[in-house]
PDB file of N, CA and C in Angstrom:
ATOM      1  N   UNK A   1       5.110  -6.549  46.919  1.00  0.00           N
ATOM      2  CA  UNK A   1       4.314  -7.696  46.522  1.00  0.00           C
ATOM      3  C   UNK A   1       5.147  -8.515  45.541  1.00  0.00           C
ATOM      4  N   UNK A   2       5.418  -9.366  45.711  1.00  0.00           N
ATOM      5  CA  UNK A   2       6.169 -10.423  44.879  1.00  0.00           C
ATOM      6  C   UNK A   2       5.556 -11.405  44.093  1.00  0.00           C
ATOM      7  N   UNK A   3       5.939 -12.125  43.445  1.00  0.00           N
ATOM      8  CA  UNK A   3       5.064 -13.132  42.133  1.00  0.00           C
ATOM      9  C   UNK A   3       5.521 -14.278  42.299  1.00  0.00           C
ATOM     10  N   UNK A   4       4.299 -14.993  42.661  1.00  0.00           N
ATOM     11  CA  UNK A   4       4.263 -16.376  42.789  1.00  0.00           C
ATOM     12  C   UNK A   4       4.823 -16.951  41.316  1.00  0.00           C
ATOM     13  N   UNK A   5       4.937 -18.439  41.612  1.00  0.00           N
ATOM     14  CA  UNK A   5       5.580 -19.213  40.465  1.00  0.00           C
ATOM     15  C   UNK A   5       5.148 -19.131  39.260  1.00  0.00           C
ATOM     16  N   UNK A   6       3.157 -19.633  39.527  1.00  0.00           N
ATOM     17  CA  UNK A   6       2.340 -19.899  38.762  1.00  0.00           C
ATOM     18  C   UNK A   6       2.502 -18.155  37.773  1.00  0.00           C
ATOM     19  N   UNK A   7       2.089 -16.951  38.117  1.00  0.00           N
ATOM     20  CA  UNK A   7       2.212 -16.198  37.912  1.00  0.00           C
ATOM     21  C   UNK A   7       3.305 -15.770  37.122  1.00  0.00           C
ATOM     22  N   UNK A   8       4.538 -16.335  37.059  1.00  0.00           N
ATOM     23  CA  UNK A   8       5.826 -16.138  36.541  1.00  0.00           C
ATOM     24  C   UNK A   8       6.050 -17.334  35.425  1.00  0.00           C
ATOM     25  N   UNK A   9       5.196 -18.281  35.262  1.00  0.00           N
ATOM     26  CA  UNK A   9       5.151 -19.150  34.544  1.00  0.00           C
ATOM     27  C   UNK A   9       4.225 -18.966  33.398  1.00  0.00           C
ATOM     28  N   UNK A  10       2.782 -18.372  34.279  1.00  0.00           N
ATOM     29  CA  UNK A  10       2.063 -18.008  32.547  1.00  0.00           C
ATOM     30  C   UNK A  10       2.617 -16.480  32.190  1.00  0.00           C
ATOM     31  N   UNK A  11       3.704 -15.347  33.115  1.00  0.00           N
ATOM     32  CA  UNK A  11       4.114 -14.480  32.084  1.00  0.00           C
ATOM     33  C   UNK A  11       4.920 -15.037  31.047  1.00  0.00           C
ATOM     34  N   UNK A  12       5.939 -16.227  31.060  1.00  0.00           N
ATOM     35  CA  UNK A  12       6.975 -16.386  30.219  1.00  0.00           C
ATOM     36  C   UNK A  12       6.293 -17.466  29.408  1.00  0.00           C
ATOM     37  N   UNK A  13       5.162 -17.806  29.839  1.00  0.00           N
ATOM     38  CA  UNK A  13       3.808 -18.052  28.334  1.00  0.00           C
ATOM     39  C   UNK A  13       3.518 -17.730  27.533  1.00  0.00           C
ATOM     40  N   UNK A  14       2.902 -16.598  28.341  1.00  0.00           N
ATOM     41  CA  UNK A  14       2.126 -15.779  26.987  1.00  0.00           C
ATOM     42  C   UNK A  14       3.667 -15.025  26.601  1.00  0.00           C
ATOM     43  N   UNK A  15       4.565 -14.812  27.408  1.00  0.00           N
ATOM     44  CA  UNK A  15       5.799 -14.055  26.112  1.00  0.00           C
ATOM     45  C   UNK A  15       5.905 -14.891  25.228  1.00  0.00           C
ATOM     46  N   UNK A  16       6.104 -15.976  25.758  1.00  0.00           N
ATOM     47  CA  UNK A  16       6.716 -17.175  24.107  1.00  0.00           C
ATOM     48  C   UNK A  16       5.501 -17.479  23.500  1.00  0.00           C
ATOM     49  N   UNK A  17       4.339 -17.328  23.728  1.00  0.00           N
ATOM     50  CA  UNK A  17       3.425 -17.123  22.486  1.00  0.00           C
ATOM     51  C   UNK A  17       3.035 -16.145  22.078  1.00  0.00           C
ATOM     52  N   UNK A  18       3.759 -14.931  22.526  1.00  0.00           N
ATOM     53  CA  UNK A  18       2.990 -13.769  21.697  1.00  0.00           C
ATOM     54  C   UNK A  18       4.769 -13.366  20.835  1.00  0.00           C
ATOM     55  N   UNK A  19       5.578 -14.403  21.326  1.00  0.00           N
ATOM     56  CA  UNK A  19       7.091 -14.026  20.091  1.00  0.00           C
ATOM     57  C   UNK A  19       6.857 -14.738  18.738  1.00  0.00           C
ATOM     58  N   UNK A  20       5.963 -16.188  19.593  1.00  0.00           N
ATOM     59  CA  UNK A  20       5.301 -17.099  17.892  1.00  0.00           C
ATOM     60  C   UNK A  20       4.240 -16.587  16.972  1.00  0.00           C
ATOM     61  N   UNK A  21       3.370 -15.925  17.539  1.00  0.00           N
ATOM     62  CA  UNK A  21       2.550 -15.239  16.852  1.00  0.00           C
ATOM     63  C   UNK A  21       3.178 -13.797  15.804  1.00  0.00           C
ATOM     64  N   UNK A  22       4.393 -13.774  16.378  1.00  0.00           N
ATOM     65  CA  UNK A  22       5.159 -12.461  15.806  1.00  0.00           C
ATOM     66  C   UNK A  22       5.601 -13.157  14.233  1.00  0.00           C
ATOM     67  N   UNK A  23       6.048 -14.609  14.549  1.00  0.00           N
ATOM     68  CA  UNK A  23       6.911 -14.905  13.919  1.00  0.00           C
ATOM     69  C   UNK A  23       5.829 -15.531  12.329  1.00  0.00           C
ATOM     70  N   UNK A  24       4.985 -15.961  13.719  1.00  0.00           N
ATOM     71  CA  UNK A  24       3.678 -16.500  12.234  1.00  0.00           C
ATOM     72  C   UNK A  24       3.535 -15.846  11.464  1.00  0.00           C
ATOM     73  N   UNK A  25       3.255 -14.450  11.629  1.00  0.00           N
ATOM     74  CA  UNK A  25       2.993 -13.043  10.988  1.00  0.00           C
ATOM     75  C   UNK A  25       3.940 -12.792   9.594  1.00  0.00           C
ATOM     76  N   UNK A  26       5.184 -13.053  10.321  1.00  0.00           N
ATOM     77  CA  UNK A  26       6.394 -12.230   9.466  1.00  0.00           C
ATOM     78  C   UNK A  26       6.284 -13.640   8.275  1.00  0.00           C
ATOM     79  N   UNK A  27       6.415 -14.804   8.571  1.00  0.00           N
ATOM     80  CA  UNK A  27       6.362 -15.859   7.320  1.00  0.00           C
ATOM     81  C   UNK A  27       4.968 -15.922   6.698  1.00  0.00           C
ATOM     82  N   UNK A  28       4.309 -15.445   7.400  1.00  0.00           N
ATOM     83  CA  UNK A  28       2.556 -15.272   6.329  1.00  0.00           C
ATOM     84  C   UNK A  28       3.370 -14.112   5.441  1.00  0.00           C
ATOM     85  N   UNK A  29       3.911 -12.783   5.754  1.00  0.00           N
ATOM     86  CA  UNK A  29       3.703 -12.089   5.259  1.00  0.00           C
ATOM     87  C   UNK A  29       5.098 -12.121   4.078  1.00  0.00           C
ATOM     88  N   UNK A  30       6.294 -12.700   4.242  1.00  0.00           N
ATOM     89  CA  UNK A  30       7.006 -13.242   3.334  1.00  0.00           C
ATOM     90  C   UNK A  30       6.500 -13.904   2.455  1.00  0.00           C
ATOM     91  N   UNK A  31       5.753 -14.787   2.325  1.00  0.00           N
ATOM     92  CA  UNK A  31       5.153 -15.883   1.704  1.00  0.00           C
ATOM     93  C   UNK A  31       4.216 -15.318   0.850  1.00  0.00           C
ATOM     94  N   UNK A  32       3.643 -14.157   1.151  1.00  0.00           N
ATOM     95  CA  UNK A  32       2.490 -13.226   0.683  1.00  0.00           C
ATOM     96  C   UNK A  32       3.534 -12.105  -0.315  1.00  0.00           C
ATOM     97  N   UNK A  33       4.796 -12.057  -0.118  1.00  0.00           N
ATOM     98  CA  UNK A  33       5.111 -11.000  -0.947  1.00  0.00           C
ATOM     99  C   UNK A  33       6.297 -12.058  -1.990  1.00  0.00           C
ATOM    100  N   UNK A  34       6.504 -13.233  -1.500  1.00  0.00           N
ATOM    101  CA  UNK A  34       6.805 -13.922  -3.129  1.00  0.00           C
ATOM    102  C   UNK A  34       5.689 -14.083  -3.539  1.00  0.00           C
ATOM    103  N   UNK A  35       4.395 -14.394  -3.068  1.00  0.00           N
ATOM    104  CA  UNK A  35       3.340 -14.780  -4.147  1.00  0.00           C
ATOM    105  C   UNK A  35       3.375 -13.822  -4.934  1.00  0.00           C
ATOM    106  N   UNK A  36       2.689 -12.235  -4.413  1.00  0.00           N
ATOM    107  CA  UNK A  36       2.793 -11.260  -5.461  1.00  0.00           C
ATOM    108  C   UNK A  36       4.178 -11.155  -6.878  1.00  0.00           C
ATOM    109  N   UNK A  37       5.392 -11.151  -6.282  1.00  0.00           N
ATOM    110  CA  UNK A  37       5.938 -11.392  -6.996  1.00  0.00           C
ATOM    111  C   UNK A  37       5.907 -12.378  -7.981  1.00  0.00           C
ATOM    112  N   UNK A  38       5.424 -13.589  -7.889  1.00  0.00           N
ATOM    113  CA  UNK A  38       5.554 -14.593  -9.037  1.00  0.00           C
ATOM    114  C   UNK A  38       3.964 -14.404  -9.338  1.00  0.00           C
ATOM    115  N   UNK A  39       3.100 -13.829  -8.809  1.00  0.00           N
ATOM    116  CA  UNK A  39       2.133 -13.488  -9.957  1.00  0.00           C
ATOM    117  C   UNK A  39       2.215 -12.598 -11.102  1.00  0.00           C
ATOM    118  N   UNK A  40       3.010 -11.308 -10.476  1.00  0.00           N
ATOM    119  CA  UNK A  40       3.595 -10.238 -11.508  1.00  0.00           C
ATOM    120  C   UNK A  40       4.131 -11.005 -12.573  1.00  0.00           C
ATOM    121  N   UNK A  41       5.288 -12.206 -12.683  1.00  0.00           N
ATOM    122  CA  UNK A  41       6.154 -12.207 -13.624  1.00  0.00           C
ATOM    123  C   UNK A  41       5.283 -13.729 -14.027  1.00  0.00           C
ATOM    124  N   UNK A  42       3.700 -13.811 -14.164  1.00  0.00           N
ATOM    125  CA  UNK A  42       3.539 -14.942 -14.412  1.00  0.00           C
ATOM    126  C   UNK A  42       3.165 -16.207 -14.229  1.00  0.00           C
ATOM    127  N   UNK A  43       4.256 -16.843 -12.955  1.00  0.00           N
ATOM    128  CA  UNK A  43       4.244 -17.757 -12.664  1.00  0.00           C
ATOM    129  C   UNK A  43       2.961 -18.168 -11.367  1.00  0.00           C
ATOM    130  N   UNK A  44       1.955 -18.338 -12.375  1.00  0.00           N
ATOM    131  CA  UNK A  44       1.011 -18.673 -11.333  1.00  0.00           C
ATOM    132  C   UNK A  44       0.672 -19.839 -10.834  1.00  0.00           C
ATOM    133  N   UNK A  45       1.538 -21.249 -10.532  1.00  0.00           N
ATOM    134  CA  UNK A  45       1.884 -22.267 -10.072  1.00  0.00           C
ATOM    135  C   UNK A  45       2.291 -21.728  -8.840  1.00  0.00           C
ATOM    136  N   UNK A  46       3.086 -21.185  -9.246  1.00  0.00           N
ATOM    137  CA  UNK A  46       4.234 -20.603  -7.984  1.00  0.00           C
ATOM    138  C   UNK A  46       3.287 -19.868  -6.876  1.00  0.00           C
ATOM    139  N   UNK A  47       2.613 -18.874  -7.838  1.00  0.00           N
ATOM    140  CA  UNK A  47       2.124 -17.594  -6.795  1.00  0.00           C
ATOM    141  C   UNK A  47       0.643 -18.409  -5.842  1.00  0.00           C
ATOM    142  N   UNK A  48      -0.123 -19.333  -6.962  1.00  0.00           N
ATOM    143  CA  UNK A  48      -0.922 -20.474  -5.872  1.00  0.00           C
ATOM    144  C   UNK A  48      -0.386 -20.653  -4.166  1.00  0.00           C
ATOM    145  N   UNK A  49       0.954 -21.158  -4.599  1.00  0.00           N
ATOM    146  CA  UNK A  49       1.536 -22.339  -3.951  1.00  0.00           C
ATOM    147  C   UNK A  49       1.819 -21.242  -2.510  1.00  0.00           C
ATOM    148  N   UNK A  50       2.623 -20.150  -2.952  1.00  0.00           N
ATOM    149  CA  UNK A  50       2.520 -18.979  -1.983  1.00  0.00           C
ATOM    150  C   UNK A  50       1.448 -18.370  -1.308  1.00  0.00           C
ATOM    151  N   UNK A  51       0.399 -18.389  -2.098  1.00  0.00           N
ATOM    152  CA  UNK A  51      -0.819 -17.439  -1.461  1.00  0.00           C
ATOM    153  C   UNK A  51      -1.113 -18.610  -0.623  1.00  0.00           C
ATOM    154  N   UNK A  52      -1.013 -20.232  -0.563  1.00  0.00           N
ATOM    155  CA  UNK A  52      -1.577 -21.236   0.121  1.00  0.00           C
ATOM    156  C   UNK A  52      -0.583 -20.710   1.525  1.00  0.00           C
ATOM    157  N   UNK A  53       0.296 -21.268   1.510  1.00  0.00           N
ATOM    158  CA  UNK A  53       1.475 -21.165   2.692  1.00  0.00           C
ATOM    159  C   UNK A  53       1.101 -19.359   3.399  1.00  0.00           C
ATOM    160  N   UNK A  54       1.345 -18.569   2.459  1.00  0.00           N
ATOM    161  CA  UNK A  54       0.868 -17.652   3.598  1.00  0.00           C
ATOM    162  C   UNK A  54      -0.537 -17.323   4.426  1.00  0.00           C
ATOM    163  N   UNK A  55      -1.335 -18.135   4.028  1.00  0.00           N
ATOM    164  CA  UNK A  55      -2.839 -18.300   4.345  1.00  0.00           C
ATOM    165  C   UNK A  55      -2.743 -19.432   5.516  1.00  0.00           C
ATOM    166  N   UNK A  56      -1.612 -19.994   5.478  1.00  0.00           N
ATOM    167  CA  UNK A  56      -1.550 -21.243   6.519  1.00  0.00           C
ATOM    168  C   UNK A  56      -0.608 -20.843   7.748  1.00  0.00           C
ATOM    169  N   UNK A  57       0.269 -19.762   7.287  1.00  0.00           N
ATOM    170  CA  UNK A  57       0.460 -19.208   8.329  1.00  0.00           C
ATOM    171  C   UNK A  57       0.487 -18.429   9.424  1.00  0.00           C
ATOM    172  N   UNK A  58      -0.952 -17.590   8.298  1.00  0.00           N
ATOM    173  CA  UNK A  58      -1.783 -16.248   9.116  1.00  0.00           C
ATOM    174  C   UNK A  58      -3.016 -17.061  10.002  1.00  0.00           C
ATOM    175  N   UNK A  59      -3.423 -18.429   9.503  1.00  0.00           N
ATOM    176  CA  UNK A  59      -4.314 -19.358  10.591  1.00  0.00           C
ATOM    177  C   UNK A  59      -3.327 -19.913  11.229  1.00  0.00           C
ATOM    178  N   UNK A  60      -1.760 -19.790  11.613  1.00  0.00           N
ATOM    179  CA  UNK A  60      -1.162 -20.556  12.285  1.00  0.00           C
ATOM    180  C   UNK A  60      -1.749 -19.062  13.844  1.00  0.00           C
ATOM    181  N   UNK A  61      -1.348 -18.263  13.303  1.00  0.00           N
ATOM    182  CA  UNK A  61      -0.808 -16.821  14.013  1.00  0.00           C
ATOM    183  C   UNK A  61      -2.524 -16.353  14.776  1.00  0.00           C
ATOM    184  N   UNK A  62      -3.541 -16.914  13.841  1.00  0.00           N
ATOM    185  CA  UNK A  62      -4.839 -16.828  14.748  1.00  0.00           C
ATOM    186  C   UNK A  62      -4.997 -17.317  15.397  1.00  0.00           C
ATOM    187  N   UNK A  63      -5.173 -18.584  15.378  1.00  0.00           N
ATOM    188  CA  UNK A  63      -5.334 -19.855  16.264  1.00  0.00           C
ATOM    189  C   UNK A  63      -4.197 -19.462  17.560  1.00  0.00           C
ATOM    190  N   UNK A  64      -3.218 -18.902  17.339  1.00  0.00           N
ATOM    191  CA  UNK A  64      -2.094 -18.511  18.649  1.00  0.00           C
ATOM    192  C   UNK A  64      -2.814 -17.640  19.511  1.00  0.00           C
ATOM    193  N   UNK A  65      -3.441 -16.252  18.655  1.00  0.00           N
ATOM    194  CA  UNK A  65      -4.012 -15.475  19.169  1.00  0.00           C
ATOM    195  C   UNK A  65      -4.876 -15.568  20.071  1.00  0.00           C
ATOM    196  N   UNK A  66      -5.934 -16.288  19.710  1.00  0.00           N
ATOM    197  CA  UNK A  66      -7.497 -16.451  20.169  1.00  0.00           C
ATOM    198  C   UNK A  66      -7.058 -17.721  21.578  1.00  0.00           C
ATOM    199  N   UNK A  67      -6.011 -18.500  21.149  1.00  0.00           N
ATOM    200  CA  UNK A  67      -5.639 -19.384  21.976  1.00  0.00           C
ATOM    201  C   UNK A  67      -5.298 -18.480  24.110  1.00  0.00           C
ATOM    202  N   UNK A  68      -3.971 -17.412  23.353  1.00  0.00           N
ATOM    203  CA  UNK A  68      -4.137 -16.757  24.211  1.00  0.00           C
ATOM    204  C   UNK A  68      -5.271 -16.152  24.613  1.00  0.00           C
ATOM    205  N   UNK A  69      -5.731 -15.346  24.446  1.00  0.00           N
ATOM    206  CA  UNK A  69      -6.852 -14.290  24.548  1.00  0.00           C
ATOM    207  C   UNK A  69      -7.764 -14.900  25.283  1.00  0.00           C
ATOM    208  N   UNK A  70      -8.315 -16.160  24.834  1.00  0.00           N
ATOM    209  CA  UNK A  70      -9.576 -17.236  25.489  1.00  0.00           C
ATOM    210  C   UNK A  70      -9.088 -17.556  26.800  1.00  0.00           C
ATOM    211  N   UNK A  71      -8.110 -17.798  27.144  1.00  0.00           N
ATOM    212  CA  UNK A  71      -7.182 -18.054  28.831  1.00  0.00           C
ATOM    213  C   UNK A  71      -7.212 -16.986  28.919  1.00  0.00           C
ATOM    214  N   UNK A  72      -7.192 -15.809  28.835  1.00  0.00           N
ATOM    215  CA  UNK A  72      -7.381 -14.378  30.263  1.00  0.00           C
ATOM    216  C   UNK A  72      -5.780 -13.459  29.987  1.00  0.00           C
ATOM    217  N   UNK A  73      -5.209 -14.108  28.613  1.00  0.00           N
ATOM    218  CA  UNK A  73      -3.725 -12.880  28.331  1.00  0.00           C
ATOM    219  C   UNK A  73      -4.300 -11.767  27.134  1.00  0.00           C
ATOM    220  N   UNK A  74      -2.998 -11.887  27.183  1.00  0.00           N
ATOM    221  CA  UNK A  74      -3.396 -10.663  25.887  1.00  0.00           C
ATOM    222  C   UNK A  74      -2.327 -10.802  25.045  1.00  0.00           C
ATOM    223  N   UNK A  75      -3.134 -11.149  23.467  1.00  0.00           N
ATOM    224  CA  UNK A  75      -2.193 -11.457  22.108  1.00  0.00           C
ATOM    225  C   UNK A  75      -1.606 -10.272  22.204  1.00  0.00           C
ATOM    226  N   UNK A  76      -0.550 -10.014  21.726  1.00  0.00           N
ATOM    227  CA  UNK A  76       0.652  -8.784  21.215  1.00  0.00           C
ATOM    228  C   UNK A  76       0.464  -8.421  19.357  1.00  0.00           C
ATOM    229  N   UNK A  77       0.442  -7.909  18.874  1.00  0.00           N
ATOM    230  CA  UNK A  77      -0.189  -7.837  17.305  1.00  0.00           C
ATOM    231  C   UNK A  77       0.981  -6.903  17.059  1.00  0.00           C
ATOM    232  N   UNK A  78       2.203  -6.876  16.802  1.00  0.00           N
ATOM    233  CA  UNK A  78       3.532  -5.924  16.426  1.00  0.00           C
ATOM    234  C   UNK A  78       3.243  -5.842  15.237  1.00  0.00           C
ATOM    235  N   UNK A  79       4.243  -5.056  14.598  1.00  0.00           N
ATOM    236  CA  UNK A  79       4.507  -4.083  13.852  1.00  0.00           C
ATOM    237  C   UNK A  79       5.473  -5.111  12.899  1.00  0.00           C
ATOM    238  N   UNK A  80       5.327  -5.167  11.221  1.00  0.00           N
ATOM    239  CA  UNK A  80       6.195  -5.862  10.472  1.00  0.00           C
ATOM    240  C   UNK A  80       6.879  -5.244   9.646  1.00  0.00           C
ATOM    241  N   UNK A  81       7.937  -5.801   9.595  1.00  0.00           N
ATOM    242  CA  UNK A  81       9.295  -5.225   8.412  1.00  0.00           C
ATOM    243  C   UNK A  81       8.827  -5.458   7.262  1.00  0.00           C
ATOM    244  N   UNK A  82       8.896  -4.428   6.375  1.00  0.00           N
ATOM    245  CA  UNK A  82       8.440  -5.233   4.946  1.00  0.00           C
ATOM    246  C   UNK A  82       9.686  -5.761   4.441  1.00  0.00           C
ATOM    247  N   UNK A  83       9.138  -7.423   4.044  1.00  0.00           N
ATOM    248  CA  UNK A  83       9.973  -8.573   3.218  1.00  0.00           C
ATOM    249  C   UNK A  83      11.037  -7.584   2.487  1.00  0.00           C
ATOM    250  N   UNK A  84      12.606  -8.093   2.159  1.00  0.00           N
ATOM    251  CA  UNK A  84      13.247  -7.701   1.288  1.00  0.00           C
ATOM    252  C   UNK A  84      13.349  -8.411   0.040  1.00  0.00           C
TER     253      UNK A  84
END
């Protein structure tokens, strides 16, 4: 049984949106571990400004999700490196 176009077109779909949703993840979650950091030492301008951006990028990474999911794929939810 072989795979039509259409079929080969929404797999390399949902791959490239479930690699963006990977990626949303990893900069929410960077963004989430300078905030902590500049709350520790203080700077709570800073750590605001961080907790905003990673909050904007964990609704970037939903909105991907649900996007897929609502069309008939399936979001990928991996596994993250913790920030260095």
């Amino acid at each position: 049984h072989g795979f039509d176009q259409s079929e080969i077109d929404h797999n390399s779909c949902e791959k490239a949106l479930n690699n963006q949703i990977r990626i949303e993840a990893e900069s929410s979650q960077v963004y989430l571990s300078m905030a902590s950091w500049a709350e520790v030492k203080g700077l709570e301008g800073v750590a605001g400004f961080m907790y905003g951006h990673s909050d904007e990028e964990r609704m970037h990474m939903l909105k991907l999700v649900k996007y897929v999911n609502e069309r008939g794929g399936h979001a990928q939810i991996s596994d993250l490196k913790a920030p260095e």
